[in-house]
PDB file of N, CA and C in Angstrom:
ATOM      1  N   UNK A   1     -40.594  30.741 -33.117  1.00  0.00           N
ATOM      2  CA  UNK A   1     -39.231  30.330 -33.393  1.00  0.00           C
ATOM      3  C   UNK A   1     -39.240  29.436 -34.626  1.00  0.00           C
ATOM      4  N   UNK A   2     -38.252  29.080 -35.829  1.00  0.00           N
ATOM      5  CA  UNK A   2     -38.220  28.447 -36.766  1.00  0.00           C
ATOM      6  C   UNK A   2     -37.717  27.100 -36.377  1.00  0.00           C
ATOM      7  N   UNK A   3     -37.932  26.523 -37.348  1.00  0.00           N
ATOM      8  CA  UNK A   3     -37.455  25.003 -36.951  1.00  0.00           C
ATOM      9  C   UNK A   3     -36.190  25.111 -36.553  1.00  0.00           C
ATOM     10  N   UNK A   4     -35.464  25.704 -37.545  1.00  0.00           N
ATOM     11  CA  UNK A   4     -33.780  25.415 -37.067  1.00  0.00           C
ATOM     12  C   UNK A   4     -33.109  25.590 -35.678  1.00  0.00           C
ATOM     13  N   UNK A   5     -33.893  27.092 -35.449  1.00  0.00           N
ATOM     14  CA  UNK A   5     -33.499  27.838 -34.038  1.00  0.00           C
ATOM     15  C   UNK A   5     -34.011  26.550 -32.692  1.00  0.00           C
ATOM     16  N   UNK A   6     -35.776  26.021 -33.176  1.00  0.00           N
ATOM     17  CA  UNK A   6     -35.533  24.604 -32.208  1.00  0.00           C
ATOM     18  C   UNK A   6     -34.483  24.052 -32.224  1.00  0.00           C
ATOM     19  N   UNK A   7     -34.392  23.421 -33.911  1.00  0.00           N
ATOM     20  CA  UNK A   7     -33.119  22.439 -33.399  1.00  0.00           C
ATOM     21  C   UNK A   7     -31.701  22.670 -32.683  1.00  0.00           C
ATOM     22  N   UNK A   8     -31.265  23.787 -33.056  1.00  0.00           N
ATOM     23  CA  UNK A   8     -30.182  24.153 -32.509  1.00  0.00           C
ATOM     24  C   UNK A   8     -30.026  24.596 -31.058  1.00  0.00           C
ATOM     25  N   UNK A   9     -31.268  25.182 -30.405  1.00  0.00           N
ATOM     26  CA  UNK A   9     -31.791  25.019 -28.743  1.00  0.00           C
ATOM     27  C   UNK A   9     -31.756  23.911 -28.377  1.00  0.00           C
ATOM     28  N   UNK A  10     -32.446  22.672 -28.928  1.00  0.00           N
ATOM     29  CA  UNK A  10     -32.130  21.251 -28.573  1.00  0.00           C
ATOM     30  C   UNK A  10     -31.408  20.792 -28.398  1.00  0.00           C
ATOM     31  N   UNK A  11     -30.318  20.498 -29.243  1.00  0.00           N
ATOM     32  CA  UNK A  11     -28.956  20.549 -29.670  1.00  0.00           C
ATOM     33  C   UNK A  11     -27.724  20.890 -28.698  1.00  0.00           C
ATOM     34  N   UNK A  12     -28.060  22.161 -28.839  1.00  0.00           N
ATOM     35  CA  UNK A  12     -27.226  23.008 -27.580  1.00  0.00           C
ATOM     36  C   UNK A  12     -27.580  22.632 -25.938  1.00  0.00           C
ATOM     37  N   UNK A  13     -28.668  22.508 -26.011  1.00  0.00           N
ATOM     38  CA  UNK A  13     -29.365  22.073 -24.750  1.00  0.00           C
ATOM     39  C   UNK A  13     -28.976  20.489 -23.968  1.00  0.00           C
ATOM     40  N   UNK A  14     -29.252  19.802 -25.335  1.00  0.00           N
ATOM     41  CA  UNK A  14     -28.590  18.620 -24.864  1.00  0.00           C
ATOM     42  C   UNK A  14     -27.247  18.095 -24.224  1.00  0.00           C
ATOM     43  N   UNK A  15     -26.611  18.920 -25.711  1.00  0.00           N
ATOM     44  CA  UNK A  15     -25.281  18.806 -25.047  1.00  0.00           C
ATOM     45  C   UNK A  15     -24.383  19.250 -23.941  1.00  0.00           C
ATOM     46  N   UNK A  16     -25.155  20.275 -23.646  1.00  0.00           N
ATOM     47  CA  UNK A  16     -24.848  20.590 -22.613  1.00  0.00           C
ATOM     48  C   UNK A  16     -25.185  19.791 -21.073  1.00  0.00           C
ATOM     49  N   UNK A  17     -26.080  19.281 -21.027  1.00  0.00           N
ATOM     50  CA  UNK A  17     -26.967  18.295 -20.226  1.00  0.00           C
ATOM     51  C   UNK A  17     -25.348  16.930 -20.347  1.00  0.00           C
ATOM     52  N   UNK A  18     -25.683  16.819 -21.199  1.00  0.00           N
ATOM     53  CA  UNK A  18     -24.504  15.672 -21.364  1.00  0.00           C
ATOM     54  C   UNK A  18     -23.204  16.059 -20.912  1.00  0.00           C
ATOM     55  N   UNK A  19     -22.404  16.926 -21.005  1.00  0.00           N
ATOM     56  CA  UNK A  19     -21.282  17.577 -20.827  1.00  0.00           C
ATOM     57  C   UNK A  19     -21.559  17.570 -19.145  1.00  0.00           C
ATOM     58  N   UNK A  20     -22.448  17.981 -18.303  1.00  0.00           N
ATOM     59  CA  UNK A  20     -22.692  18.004 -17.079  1.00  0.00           C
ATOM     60  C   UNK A  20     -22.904  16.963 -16.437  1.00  0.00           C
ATOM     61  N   UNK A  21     -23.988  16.256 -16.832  1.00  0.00           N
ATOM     62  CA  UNK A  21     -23.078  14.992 -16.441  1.00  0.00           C
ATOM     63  C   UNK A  21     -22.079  13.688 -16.434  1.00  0.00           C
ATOM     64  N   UNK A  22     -21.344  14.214 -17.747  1.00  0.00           N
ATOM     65  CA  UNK A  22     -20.203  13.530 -18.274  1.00  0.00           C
ATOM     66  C   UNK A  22     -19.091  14.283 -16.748  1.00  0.00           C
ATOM     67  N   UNK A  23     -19.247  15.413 -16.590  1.00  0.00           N
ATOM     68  CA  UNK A  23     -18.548  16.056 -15.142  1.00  0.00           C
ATOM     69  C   UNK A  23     -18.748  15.826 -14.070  1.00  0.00           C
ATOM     70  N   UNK A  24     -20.111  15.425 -13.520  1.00  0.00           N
ATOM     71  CA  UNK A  24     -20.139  14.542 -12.435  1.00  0.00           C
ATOM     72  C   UNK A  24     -20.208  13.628 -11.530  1.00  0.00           C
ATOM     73  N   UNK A  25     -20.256  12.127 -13.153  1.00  0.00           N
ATOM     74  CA  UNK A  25     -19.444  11.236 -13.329  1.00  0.00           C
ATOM     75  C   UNK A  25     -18.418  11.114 -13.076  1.00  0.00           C
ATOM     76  N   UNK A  26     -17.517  12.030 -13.448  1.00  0.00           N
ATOM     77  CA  UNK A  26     -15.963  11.680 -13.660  1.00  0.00           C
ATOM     78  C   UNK A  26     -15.202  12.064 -12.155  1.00  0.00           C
ATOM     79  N   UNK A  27     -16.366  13.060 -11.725  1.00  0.00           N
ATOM     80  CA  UNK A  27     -15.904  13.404 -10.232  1.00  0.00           C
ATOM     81  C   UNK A  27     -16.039  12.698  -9.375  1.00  0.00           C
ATOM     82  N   UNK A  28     -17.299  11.920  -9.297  1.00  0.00           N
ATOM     83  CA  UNK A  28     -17.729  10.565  -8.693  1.00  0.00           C
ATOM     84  C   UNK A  28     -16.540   9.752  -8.578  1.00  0.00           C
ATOM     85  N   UNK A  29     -15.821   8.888  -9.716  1.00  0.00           N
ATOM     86  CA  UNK A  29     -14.881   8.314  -9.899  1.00  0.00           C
ATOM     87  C   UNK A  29     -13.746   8.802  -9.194  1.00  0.00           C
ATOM     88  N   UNK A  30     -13.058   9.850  -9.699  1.00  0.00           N
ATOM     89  CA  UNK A  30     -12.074  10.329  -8.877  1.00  0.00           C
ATOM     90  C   UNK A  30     -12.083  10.685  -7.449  1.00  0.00           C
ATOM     91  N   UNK A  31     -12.873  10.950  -6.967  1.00  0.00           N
ATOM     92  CA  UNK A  31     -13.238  11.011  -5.553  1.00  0.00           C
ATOM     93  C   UNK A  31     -13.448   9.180  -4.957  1.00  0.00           C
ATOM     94  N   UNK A  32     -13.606   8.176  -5.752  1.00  0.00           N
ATOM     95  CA  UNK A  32     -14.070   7.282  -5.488  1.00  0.00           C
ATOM     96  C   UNK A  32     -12.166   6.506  -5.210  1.00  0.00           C
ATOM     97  N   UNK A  33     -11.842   7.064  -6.400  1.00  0.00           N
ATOM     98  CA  UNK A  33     -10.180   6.851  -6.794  1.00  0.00           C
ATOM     99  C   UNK A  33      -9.419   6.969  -5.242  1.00  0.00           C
ATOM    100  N   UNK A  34      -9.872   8.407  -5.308  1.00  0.00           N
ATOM    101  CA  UNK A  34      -9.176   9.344  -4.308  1.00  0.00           C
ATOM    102  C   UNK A  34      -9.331   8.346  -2.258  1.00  0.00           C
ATOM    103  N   UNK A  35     -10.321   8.140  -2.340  1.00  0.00           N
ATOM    104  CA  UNK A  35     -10.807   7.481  -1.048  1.00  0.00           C
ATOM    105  C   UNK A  35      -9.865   5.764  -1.096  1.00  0.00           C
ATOM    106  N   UNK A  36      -9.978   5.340  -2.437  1.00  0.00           N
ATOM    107  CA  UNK A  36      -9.016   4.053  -2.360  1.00  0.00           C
ATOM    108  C   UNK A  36      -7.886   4.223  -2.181  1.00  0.00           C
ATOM    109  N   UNK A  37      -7.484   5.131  -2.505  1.00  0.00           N
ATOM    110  CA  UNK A  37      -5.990   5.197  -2.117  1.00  0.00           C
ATOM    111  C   UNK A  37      -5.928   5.743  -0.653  1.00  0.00           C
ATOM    112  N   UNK A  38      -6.603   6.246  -0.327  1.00  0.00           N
ATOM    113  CA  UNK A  38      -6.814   6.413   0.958  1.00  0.00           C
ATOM    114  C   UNK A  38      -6.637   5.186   2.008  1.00  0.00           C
ATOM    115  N   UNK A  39      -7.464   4.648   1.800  1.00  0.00           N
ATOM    116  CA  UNK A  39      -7.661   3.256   2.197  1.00  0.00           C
ATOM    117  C   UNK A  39      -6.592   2.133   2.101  1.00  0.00           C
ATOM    118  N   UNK A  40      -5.725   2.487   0.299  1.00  0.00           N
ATOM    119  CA  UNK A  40      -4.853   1.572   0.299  1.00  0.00           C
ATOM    120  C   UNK A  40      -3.636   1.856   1.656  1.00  0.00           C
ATOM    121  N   UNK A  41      -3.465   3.649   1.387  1.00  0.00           N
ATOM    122  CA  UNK A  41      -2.114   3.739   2.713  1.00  0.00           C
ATOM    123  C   UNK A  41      -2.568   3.428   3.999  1.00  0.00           C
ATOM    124  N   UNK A  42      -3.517   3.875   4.763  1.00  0.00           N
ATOM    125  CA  UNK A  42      -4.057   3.210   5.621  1.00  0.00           C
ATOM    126  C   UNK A  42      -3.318   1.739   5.708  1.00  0.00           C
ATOM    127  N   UNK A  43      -4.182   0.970   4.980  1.00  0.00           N
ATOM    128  CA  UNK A  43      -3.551  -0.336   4.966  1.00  0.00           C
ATOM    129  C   UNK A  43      -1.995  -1.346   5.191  1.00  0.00           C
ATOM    130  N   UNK A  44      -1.167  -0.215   3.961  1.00  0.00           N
ATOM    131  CA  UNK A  44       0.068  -0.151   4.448  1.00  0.00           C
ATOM    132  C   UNK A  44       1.000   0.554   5.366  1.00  0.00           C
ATOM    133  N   UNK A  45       0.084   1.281   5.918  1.00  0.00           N
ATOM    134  CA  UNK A  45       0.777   2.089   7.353  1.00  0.00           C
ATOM    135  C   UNK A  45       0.627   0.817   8.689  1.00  0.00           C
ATOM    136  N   UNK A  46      -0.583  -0.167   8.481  1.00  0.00           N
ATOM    137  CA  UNK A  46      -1.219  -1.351   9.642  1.00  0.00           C
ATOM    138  C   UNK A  46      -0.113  -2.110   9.287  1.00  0.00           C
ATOM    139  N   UNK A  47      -0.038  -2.792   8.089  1.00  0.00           N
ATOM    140  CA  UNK A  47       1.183  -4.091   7.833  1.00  0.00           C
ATOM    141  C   UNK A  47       2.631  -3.375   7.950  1.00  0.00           C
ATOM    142  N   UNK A  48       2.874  -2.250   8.175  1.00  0.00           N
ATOM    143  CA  UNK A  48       4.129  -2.007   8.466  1.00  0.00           C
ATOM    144  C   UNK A  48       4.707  -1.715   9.972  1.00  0.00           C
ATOM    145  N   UNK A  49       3.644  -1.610  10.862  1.00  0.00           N
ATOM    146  CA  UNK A  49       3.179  -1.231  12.091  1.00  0.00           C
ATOM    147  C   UNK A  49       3.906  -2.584  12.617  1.00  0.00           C
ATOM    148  N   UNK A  50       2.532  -3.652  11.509  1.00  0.00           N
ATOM    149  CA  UNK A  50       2.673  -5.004  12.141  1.00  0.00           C
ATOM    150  C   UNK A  50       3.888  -5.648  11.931  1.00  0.00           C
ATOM    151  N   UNK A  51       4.745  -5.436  10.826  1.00  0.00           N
ATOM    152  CA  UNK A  51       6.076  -6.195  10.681  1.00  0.00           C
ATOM    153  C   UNK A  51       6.719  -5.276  11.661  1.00  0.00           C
ATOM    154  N   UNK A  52       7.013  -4.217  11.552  1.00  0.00           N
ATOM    155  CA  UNK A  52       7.643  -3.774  12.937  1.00  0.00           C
ATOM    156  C   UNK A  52       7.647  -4.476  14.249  1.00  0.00           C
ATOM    157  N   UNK A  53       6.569  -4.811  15.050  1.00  0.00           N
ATOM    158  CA  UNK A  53       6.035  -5.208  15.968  1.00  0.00           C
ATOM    159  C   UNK A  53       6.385  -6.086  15.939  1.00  0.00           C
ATOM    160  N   UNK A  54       6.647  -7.041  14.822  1.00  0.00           N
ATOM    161  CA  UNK A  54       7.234  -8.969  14.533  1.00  0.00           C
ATOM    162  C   UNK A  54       8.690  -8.780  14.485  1.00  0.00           C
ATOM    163  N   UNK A  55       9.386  -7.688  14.350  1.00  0.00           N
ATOM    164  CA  UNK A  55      10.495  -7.725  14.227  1.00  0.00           C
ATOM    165  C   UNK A  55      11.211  -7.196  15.421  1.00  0.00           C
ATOM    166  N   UNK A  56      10.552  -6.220  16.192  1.00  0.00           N
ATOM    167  CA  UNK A  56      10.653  -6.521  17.935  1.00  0.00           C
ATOM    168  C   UNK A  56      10.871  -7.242  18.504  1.00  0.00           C
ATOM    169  N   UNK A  57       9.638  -8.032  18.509  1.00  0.00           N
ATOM    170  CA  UNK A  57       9.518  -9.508  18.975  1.00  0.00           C
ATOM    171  C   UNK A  57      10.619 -10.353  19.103  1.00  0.00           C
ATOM    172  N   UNK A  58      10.737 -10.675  17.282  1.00  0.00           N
ATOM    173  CA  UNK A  58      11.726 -11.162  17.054  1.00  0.00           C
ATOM    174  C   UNK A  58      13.402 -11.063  17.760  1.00  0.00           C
ATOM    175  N   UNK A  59      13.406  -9.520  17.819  1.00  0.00           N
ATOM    176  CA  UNK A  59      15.077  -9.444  18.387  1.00  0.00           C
ATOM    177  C   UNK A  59      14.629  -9.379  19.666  1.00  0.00           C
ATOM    178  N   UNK A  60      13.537  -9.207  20.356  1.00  0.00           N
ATOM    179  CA  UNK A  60      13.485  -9.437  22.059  1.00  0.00           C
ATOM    180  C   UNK A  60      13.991 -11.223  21.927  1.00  0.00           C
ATOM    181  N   UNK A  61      13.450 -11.982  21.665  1.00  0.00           N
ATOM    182  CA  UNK A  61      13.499 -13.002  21.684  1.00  0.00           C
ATOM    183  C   UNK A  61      14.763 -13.699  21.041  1.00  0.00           C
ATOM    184  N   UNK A  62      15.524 -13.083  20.145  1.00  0.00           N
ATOM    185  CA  UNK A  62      16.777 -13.441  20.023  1.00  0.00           C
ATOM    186  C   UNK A  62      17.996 -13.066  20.837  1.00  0.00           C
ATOM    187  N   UNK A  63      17.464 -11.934  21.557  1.00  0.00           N
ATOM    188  CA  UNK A  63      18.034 -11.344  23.186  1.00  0.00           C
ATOM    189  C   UNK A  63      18.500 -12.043  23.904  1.00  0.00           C
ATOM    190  N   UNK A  64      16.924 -12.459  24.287  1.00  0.00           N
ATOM    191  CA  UNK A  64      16.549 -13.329  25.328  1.00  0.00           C
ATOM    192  C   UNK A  64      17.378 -15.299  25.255  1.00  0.00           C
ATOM    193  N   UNK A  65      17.032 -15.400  24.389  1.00  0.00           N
ATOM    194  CA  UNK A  65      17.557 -16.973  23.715  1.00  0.00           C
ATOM    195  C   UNK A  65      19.398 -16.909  24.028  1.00  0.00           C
ATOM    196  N   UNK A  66      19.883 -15.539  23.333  1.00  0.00           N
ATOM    197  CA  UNK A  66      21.519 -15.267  23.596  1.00  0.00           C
ATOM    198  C   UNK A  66      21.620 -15.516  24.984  1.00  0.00           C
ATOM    199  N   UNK A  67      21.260 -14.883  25.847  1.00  0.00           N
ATOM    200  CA  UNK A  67      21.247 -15.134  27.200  1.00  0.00           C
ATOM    201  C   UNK A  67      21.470 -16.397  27.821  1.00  0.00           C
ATOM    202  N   UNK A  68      20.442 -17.128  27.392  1.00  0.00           N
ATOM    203  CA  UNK A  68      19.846 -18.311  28.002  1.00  0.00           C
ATOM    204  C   UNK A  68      21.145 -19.189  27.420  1.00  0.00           C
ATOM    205  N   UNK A  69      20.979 -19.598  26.016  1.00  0.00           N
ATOM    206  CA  UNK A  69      22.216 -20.379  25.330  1.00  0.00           C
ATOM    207  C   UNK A  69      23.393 -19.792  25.037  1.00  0.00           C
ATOM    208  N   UNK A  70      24.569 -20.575  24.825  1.00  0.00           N
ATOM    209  CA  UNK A  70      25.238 -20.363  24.471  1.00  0.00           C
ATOM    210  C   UNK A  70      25.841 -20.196  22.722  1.00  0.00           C
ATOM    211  N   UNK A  71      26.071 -19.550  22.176  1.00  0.00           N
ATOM    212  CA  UNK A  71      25.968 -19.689  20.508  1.00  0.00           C
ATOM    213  C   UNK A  71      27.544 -19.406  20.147  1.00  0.00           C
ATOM    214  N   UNK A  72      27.655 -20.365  19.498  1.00  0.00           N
ATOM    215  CA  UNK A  72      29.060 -20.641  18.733  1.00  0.00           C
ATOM    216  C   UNK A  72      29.265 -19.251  17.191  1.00  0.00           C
ATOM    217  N   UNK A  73      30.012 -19.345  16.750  1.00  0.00           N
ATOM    218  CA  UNK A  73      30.378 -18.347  15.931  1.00  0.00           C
ATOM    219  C   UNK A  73      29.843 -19.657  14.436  1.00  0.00           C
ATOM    220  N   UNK A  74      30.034 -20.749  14.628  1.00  0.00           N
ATOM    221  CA  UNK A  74      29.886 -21.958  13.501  1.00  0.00           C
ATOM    222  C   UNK A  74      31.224 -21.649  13.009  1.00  0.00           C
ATOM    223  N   UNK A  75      31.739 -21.952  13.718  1.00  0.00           N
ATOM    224  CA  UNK A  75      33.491 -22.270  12.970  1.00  0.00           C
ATOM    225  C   UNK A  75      33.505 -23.657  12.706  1.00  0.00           C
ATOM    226  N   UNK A  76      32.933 -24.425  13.470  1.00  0.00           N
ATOM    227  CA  UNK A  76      33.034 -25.806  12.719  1.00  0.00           C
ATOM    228  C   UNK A  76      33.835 -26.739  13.471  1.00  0.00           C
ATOM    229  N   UNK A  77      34.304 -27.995  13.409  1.00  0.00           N
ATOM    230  CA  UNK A  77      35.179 -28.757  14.294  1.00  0.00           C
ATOM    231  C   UNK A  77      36.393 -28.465  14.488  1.00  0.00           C
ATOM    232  N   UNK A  78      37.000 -27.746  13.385  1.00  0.00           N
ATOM    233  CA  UNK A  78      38.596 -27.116  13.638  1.00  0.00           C
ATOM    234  C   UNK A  78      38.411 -25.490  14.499  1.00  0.00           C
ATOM    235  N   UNK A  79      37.429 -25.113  14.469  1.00  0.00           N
ATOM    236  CA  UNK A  79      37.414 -23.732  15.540  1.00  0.00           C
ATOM    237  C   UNK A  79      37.042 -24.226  16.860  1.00  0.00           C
ATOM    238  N   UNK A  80      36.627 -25.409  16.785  1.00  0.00           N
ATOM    239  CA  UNK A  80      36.011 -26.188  18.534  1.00  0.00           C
ATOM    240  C   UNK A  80      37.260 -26.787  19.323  1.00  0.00           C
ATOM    241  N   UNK A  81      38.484 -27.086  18.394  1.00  0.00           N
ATOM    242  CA  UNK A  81      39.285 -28.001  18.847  1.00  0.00           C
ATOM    243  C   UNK A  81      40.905 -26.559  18.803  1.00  0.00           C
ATOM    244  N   UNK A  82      41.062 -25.864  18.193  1.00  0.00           N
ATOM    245  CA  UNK A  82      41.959 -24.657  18.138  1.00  0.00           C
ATOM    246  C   UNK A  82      42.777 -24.850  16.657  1.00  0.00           C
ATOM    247  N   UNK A  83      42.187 -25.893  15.971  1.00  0.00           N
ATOM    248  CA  UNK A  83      43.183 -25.945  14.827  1.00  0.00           C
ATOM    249  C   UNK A  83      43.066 -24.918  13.762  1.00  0.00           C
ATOM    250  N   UNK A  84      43.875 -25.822  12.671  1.00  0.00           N
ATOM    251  CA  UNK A  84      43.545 -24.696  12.046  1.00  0.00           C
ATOM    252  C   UNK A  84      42.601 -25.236  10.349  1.00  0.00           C
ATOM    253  N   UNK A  85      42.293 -26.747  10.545  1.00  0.00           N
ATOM    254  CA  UNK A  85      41.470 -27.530  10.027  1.00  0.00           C
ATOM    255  C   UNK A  85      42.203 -28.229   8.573  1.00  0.00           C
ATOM    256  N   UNK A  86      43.391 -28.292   8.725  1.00  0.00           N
ATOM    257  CA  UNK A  86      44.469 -28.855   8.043  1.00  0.00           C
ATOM    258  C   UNK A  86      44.790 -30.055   7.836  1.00  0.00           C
TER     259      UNK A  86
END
């Protein structure tokens, strides 16, 4: 083979080597991408679960409290007395 035909086997050879794994690099990453976001919804499917669950709570317990007390509308001293705050 002549020199050139080496170099250009080399050449070609290399780059190609490079090109391959410039591709399974990049797949690495995106698959790496791909799993975080995974992970991120996950995440926000738990904290939305959990504010749900606090906001249950919450109106059981504001239920419960209505029951127990009595709660004014906050009209203020002229809605306590029938006026008309004049």
């Amino acid at each position: 083979m002549s020199r050139a035909s080496k170099i250009t086997l080399a050449a070609t050879s290399l780059g190609a080597i490079g090109i391959v794994i410039f591709v399974h690099t990049a797949q690495r990453s995106e698959k790496a991408a791909m799993h975080a976001g995974v992970i991120r919804d996950y995440e926000q499917q738990r904290l939305k679960r959990e504010r749900q669950a606090d906001f249950e709570m919450q109106r059981a317990l504001e239920e419960e409290y209505r029951k127990v007390q009595t709660v004014s509308d906050g009209g203020g001293p002229a809605a306590q007395q029938g006026g008309t705050g004049r």
